[in-house]
N, C-alpha and C. Protein backbone atom coordinates (compact mmCIF):
# COMPACT_ATOMS: atom_id res chain seq x y z
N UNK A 1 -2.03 10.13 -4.59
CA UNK A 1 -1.53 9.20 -3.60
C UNK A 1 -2.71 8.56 -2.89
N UNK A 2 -2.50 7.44 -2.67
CA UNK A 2 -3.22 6.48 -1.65
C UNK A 2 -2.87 6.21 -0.52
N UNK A 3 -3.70 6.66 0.56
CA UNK A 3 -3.16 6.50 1.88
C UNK A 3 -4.35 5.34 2.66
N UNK A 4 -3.19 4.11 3.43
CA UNK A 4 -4.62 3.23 3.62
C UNK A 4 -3.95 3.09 5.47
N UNK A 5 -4.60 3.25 6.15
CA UNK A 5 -4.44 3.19 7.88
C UNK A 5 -4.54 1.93 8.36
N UNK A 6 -4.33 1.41 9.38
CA UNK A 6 -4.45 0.57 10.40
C UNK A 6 -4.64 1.22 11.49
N UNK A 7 -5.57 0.28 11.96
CA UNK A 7 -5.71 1.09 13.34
C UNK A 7 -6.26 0.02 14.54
N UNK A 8 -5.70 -0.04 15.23
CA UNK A 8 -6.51 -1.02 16.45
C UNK A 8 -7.53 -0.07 17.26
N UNK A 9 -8.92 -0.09 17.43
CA UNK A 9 -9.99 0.28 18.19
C UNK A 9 -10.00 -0.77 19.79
N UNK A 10 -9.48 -0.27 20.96
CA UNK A 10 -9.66 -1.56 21.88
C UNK A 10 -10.97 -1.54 22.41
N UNK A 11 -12.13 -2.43 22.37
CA UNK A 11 -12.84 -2.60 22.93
C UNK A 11 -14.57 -1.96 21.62
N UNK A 12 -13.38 -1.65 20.98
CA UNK A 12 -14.55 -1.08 19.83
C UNK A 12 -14.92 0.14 19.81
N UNK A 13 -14.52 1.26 20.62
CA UNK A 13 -14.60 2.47 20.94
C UNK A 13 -13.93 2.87 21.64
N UNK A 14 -12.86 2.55 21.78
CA UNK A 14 -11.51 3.36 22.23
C UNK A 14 -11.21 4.46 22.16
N UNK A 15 -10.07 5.10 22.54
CA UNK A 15 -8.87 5.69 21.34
C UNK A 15 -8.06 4.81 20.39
N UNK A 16 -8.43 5.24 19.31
CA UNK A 16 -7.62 4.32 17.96
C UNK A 16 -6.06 4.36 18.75
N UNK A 17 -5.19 3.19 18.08
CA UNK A 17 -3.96 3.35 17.76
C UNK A 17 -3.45 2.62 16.52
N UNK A 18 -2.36 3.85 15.80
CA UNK A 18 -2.20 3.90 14.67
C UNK A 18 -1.58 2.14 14.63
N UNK A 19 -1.68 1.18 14.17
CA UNK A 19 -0.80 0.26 13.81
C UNK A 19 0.27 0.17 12.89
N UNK A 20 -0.10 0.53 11.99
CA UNK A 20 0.71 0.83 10.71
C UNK A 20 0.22 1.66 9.59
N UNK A 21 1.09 1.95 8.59
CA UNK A 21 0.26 2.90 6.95
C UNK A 21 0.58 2.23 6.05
N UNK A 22 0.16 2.25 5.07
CA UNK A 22 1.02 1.94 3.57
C UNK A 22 0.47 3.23 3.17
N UNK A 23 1.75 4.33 2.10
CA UNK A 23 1.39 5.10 1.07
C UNK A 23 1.80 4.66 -0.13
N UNK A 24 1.15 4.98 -1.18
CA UNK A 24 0.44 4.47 -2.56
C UNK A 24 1.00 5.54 -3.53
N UNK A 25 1.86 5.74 -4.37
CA UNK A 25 2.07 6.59 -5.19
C UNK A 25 2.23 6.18 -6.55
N UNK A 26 1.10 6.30 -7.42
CA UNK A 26 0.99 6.21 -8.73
C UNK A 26 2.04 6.88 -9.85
N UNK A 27 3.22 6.31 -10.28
CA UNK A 27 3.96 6.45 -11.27
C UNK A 27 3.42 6.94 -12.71
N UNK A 28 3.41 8.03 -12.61
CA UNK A 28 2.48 8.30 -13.73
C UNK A 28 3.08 8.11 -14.97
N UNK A 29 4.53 8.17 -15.60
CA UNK A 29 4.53 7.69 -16.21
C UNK A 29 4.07 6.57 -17.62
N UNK A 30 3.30 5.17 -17.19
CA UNK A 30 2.88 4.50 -17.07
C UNK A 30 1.86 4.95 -17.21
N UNK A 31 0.74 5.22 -16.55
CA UNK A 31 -0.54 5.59 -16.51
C UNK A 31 -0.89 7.02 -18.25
N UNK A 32 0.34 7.78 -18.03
CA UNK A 32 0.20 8.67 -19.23
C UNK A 32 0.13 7.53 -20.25
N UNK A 33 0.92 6.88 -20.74
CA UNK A 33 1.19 5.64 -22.07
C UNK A 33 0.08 5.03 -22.02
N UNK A 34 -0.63 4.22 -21.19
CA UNK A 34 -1.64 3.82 -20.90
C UNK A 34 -2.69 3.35 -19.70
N UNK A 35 -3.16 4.38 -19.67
CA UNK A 35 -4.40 4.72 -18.86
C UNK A 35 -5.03 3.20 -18.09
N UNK A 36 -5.08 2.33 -18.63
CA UNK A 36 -5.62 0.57 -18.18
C UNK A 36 -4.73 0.43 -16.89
N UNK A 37 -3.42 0.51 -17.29
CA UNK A 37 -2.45 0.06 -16.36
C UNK A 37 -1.84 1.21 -15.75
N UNK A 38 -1.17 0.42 -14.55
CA UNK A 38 -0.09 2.09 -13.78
C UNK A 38 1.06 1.00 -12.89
N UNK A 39 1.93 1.45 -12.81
CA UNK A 39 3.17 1.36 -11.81
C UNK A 39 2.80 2.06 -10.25
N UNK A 40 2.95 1.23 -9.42
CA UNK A 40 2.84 2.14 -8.29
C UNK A 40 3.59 1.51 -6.98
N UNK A 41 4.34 2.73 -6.47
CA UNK A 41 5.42 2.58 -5.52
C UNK A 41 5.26 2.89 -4.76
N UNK A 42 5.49 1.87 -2.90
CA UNK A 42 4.75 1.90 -2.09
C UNK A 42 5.41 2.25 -0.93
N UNK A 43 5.25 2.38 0.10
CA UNK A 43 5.83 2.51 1.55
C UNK A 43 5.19 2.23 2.51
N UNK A 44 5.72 1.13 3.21
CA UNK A 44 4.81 0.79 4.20
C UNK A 44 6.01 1.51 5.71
N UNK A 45 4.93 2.30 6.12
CA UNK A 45 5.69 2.69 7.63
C UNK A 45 5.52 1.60 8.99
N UNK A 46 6.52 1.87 9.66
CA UNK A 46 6.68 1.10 10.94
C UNK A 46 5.43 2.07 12.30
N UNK A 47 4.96 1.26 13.22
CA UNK A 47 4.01 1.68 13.99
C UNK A 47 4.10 2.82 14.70
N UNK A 48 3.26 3.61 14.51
CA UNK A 48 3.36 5.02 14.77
C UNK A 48 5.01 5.99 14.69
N UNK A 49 5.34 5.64 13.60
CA UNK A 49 6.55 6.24 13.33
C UNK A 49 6.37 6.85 11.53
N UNK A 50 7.43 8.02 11.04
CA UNK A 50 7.70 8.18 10.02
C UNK A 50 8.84 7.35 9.28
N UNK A 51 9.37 6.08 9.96
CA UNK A 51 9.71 5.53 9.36
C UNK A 51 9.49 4.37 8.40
N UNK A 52 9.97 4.21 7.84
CA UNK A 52 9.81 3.39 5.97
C UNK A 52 10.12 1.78 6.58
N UNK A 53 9.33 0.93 6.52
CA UNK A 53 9.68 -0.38 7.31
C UNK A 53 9.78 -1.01 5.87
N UNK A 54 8.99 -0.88 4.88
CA UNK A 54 9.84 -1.84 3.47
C UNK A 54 8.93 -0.85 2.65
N UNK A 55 9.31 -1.14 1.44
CA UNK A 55 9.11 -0.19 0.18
C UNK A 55 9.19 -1.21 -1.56
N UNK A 56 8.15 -1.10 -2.06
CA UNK A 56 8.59 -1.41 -3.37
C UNK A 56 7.82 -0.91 -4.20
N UNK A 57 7.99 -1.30 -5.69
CA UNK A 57 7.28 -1.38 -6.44
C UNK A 57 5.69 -2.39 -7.45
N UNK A 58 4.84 -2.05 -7.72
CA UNK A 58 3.86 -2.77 -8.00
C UNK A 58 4.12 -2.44 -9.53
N UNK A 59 4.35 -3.16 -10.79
CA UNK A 59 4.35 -2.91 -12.05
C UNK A 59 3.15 -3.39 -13.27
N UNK A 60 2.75 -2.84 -13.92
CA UNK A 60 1.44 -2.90 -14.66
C UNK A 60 0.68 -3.69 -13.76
N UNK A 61 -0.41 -3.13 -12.94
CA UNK A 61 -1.31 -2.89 -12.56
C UNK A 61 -2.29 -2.55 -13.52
N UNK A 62 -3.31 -3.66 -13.38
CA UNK A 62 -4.51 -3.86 -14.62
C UNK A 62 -5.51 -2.44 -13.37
N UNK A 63 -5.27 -1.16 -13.70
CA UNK A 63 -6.05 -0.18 -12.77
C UNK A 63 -7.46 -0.19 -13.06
N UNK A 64 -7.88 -0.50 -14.53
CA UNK A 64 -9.11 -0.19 -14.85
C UNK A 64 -9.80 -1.43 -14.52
N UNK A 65 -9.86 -2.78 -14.24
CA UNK A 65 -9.96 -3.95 -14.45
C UNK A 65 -10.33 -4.26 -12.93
N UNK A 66 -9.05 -4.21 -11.92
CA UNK A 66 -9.41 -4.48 -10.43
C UNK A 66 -9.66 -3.39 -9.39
N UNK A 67 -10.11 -4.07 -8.01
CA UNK A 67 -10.90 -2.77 -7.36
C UNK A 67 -9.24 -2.27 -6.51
N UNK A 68 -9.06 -1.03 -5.89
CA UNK A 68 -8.04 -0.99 -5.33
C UNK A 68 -7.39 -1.60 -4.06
N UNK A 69 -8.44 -2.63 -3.30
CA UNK A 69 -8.49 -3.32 -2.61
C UNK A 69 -7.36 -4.74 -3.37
N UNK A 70 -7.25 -4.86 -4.30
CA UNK A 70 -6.50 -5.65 -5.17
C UNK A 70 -5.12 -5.43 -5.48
N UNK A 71 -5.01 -3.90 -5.41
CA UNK A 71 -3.61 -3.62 -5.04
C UNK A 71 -3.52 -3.44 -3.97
N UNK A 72 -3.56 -2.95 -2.85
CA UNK A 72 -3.30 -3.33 -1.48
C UNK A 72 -2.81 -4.83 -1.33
N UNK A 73 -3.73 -5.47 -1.63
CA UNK A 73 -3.17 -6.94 -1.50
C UNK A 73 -2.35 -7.43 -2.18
N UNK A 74 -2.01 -7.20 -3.58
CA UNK A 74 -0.68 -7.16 -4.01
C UNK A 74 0.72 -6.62 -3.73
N UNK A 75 0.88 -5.41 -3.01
CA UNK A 75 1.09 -5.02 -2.12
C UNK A 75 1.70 -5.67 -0.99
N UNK A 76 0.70 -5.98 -0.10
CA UNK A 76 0.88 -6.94 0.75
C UNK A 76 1.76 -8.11 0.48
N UNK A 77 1.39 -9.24 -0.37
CA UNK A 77 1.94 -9.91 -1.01
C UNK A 77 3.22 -9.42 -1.35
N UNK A 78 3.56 -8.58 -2.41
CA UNK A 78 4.99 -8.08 -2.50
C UNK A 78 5.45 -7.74 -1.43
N UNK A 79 5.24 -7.27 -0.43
CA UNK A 79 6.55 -6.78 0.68
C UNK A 79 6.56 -8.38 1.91
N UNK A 80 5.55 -9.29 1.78
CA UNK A 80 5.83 -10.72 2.51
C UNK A 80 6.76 -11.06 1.88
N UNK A 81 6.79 -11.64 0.61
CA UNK A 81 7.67 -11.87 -0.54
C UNK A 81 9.18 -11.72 -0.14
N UNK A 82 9.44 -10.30 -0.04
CA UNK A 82 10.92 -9.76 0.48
C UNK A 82 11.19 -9.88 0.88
N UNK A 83 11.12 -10.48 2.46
CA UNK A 83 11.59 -10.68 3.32
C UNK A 83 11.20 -12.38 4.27
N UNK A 84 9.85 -12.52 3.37
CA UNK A 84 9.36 -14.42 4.16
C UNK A 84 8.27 -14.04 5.27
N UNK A 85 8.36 -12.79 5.71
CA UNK A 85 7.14 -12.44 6.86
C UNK A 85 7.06 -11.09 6.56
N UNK A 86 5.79 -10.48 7.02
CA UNK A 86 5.45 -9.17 7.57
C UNK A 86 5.44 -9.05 8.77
């Protein structure tokens, strides 16, 4: 799993506050058949909560090819997508 944070720092040395998460879970599936590519299904939580604010899937993912910064932003992209805003 991939876990990526948000966090607002006020003033640059604060106390953090959490803004939001996305978790990252690699479908292995996919990744067993071939290793290049993977499926991976996401959850983005609402601000400082355990709740699930949108969720999808990312499908063949070129894994070996881009940095993971590339899925994040696909990612991103997919859950704007769903709804017209984040």
């Amino acid at each position: 799993m991939i876990r990526v944070t948000l966090e607002l720092i006020p003033g640059g040395f604060g106390e953090p506050e959490l803004l939001g998460r996305i978790d990252i879970d690699n479908q292995i599936q996919r990744t067993l058949s071939d290793h290049r590519r993977g499926d991976y299904h996401y959850r983005l939580f609402k601000k400082r909560t355990a709740k699930v604010w949108k969720e999808g899937l990312i499908e063949d993912f070129p894994r070996l090819s881009y940095h993971t910064w590339n899925l994040v932003r696909k990612i991103l992209d997919d859950a704007a997508a769903g709804s017209g805003v984040i």
